[in-house]
Protein backbone atom coordinates (compact mmCIF):
# COMPACT_ATOMS: atom_id res chain seq x y z
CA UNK A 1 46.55 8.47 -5.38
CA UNK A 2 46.10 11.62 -7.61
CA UNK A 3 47.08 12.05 -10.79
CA UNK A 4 50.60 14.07 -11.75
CA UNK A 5 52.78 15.14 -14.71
CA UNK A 6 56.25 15.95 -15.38
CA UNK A 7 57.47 19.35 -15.61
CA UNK A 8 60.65 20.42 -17.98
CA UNK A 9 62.24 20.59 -14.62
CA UNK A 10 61.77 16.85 -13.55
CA UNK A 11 59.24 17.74 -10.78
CA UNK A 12 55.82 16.78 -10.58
CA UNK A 13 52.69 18.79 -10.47
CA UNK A 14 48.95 17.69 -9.76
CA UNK A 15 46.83 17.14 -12.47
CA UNK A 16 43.24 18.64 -12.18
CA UNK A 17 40.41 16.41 -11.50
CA UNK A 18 38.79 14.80 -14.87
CA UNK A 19 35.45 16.67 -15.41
CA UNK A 20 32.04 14.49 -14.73
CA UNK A 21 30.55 14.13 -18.14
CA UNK A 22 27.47 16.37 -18.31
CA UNK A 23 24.02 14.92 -19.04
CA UNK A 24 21.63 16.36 -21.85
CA UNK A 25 18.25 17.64 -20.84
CA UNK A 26 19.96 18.99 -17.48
CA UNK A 27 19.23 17.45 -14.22
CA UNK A 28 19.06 13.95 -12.52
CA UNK A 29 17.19 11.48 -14.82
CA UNK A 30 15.11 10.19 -11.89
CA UNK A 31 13.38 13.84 -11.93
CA UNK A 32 12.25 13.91 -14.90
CA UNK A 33 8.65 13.59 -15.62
CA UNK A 34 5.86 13.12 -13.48
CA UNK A 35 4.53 9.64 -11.44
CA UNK A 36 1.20 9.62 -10.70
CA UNK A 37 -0.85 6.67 -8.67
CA UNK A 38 -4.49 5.94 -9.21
CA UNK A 39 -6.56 5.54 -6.20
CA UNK A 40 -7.20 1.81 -6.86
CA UNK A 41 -3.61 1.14 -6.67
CA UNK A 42 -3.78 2.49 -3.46
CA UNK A 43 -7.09 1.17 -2.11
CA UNK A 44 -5.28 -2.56 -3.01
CA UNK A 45 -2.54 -1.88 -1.53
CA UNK A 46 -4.32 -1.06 1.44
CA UNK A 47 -7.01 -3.95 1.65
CA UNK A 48 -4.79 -6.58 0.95
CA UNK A 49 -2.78 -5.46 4.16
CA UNK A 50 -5.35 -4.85 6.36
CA UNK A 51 -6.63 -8.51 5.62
CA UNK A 52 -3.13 -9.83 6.59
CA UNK A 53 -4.05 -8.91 10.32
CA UNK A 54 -5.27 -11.78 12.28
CA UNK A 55 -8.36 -10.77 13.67
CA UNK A 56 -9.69 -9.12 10.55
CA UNK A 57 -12.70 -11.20 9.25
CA UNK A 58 -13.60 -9.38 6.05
CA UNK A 59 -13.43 -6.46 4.56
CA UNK A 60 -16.77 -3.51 3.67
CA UNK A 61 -20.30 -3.68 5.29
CA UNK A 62 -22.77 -6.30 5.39
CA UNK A 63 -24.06 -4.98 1.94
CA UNK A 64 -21.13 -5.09 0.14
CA UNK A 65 -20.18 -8.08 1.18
CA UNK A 66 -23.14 -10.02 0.31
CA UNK A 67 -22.79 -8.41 -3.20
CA UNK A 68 -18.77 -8.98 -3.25
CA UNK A 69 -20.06 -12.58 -2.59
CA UNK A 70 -22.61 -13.01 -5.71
CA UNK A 71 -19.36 -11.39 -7.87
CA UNK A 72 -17.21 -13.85 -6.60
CA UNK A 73 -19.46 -16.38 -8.03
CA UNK A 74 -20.00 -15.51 -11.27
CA UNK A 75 -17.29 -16.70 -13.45
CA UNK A 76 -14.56 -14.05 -13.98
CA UNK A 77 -15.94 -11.55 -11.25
CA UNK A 78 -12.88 -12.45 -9.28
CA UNK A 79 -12.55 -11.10 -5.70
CA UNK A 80 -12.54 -7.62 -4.66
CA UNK A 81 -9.33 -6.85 -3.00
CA UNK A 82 -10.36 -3.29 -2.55
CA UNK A 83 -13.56 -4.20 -0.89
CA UNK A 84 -14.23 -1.71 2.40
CA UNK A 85 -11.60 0.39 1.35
CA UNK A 86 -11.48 3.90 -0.15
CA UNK A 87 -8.44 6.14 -1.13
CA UNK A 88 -8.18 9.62 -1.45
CA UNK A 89 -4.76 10.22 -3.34
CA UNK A 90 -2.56 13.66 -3.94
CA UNK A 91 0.51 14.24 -5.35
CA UNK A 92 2.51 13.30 -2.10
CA UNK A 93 -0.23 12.47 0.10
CA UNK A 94 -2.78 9.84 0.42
CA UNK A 95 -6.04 9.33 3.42
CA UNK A 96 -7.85 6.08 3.33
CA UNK A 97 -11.11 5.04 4.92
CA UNK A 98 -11.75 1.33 5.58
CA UNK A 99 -14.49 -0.55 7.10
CA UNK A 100 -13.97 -4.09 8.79
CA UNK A 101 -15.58 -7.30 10.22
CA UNK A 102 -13.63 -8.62 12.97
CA UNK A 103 -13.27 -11.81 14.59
CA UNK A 104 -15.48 -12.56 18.06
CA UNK A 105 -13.02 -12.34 20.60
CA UNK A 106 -10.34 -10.02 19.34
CA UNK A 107 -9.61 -6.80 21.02
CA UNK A 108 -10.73 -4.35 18.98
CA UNK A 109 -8.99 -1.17 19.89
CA UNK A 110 -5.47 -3.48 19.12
CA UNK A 111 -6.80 -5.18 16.00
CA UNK A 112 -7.36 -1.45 14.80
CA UNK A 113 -3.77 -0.02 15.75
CA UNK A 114 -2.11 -3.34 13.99
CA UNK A 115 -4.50 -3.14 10.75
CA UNK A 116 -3.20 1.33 10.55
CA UNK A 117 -0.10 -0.20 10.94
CA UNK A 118 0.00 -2.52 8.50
CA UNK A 119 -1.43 -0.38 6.40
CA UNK A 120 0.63 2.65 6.79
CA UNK A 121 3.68 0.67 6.50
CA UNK A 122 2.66 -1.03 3.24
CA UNK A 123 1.05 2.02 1.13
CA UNK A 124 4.68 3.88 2.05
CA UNK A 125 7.09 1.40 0.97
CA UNK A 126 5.01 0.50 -2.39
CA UNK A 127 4.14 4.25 -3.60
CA UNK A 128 6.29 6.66 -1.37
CA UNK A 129 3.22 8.55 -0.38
CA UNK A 130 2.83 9.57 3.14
CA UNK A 131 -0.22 8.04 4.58
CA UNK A 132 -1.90 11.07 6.24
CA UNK A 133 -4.74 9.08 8.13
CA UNK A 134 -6.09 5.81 8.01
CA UNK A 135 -9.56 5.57 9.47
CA UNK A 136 -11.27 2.55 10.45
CA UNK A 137 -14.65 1.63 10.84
CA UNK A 138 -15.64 -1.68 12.51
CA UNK A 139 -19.30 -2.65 10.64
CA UNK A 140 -19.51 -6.13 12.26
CA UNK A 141 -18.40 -8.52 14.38
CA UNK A 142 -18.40 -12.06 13.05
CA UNK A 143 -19.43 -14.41 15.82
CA UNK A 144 -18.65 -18.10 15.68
CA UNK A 145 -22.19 -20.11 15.23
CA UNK A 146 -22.17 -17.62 11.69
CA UNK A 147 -19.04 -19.51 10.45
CA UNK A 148 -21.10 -22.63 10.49
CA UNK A 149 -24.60 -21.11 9.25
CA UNK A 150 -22.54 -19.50 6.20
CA UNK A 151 -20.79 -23.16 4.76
CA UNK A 152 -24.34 -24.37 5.32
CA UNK A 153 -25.57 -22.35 2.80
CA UNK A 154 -22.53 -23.00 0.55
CA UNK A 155 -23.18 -26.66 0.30
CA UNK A 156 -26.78 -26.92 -0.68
């Protein structure tokens, strides 16, 4: 329905369109300023969906996870999330390394493709960067008889 008036003759003639208000400071509101992401955003992001993938063990090399696992221990180390994972982040862009233990059994050529999918799909929803590369580097295979040598340890 658009909107009309009268004329002095009876008749009716369209009315123009009501203006859009203008906004101060010109342009949409959502471009103003600048967002930038810190590479540990990213780097959690990313470890915290590559663990998510069944056949990933752990995250980083042998070295960093025996220290990850002396942190974890000392009261208010916490967990590293971004453990075996490094981010390289632009403007628009981001590249990530990551280095993984998998599970004895798994295929590891499919294990790889699910964990760059994962994490491609989660670093893009969460920060809008495009995920340029994810490369993955398998440090260690985690065998079964190691499960039980490792809670050994624990419990002494």
């Amino acid at each position: 329905m658009t909107d009309t008036t009268m004329t002095p003759e009876g008749g009716h003639e369209p009315q123009a369109p009501a203006r859009k208000a203008t906004r101060r400071g010109g342009g949409d509101p959502a471009t103003r300023g600048r967002t930038t992401i810190a590479d540990g955003v990213v780097e959690k992001i990313a470890g915290l969906a590559a663990r998510d993938v069944v056949g990933v063990h752990a995250m980083g090399s042998g070295l960093a996870r025996t220290f990850g696992a002396v942190r974890d221990r000392v009261p208010g180390g916490g967990k590293s999330v971004t453990r075996g994972v490094k981010a390289e982040v632009g403007e628009v862009q981001t590249a990530l390394d990551l280095e993984i233990v998998v599970d004895y059994g798994v295929a590891i050529a499919d294990v790889a493709r699910a964990v760059r999918e994962n994490v491609v799909a989660a670093v893009e929803r969460m920060t809008g960067l495009e995920v340029v590369e994810v490369n993955i580097a398998v440090s260690d295979v985690k065998l079964p008889e190691e499960e039980e040598e490792e809670e050994e340890l624990r419990i002494q």
